[in-house]
Protein backbone atom coordinates (compact mmCIF):
# COMPACT_ATOMS: atom_id res chain seq x y z
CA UNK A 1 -3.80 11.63 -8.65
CA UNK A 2 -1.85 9.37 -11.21
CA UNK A 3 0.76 6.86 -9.44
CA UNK A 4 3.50 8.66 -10.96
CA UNK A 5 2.60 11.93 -9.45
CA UNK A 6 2.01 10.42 -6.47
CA UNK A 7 5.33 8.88 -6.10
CA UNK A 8 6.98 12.18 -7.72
CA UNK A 9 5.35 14.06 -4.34
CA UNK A 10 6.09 11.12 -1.60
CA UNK A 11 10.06 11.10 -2.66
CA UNK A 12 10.25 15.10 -2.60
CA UNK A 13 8.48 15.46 0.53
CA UNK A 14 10.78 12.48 2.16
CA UNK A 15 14.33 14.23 0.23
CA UNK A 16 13.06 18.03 1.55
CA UNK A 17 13.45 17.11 4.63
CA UNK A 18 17.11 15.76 4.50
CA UNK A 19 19.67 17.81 5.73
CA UNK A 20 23.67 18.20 5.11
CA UNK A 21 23.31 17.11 1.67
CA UNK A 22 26.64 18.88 0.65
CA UNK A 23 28.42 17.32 3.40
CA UNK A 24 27.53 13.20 2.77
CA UNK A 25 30.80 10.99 2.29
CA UNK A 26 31.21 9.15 -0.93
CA UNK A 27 29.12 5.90 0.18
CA UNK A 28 26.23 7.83 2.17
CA UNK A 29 24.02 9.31 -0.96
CA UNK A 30 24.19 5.88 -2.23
CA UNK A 31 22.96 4.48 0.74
CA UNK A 32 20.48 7.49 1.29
CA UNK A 33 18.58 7.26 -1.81
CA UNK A 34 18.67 3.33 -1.99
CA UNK A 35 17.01 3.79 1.38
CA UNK A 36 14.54 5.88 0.03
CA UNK A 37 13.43 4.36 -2.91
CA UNK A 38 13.21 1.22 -1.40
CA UNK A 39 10.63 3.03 1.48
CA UNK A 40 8.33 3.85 -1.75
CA UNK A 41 8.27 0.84 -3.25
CA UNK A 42 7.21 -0.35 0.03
CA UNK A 43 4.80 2.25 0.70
CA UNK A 44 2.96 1.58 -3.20
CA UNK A 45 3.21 -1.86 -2.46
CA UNK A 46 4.12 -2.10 -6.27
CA UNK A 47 4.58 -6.69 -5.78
CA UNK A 48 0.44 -6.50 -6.25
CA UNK A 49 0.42 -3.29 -9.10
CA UNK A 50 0.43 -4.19 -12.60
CA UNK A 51 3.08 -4.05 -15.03
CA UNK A 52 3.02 -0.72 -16.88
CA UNK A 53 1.96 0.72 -13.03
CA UNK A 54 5.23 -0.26 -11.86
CA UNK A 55 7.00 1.12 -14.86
CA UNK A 56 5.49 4.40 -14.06
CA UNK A 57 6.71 4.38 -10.88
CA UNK A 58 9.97 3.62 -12.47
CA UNK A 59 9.66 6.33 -14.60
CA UNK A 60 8.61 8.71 -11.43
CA UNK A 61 12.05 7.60 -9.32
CA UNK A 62 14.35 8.43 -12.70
CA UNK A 63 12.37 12.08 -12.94
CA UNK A 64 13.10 12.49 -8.92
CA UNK A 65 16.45 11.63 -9.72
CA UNK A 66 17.01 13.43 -12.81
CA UNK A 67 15.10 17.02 -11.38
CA UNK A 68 16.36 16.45 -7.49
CA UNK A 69 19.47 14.73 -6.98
CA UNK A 70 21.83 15.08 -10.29
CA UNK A 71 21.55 19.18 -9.32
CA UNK A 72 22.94 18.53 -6.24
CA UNK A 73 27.07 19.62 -6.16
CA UNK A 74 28.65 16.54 -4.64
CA UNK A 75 31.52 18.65 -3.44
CA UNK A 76 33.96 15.43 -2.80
CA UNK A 77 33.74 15.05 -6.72
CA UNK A 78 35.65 17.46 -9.43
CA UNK A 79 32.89 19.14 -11.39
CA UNK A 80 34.78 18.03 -14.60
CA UNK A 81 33.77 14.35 -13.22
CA UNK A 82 30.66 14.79 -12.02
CA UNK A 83 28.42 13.69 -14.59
CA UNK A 84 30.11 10.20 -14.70
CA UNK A 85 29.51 9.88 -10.63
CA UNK A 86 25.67 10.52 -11.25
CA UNK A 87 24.96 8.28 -14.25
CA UNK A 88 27.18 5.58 -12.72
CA UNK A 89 25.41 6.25 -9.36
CA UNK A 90 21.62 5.89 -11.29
CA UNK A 91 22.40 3.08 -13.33
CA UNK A 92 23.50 1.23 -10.00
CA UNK A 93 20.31 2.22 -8.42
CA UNK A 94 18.15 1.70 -11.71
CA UNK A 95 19.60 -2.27 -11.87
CA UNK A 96 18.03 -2.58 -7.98
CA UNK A 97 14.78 -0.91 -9.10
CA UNK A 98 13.81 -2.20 -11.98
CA UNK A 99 14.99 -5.87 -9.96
CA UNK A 100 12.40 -5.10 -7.21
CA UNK A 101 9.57 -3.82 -9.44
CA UNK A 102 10.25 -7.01 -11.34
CA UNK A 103 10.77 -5.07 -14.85
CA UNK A 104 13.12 -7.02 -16.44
């Protein structure tokens, strides 16, 4: 199984199990999913993976994010709004990533 795939299934099989979603505080699904994509990049051990390897997995946590978490309702946040939230709340995640896999 390509790396991407496998990262694809270790973050869905880590976010099915989370519960109360709908009812995290503002600061908490930050925290949550920082949490969680730094437990992959552990788990891949991506400091010893080549460069276009970790850009895949890069590409795998933005896919996650884009298919798992931006079609979550974040009820604390006015739908009108919402959009904003999640593309401020990956490109603050995205800056740590690509820091960590060493991508930029």
């Amino acid at each position: 199984m390509p790396v991407n795939e496998e990262v694809l299934v270790a973050l869905n099989t880590a976010f099915a199990g989370q519960r109360g979603v709908k009812r995290w505080k503002p600061g908490q699904m930050m925290d949550y999913l920082r949490d969680l994509f730094m437990q992959v990049l552990e788990d891949f051990k991506v400091k010893d993976l080549p460069d276009e390897v970790r850009q895949q997995i890069f590409d795998a946590i933005k896919t996650f994010y884009d298919t798992s978490v931006r079609i979550i309702d974040i009820p604390w946040v006015p739908e009108i709004v919402e959009s904003v939230i999640e593309d401020w709340l990956w490109n603050a995640l995205a800056r740590e990533l690509r820091k960590l896999l060493e991508l930029e």
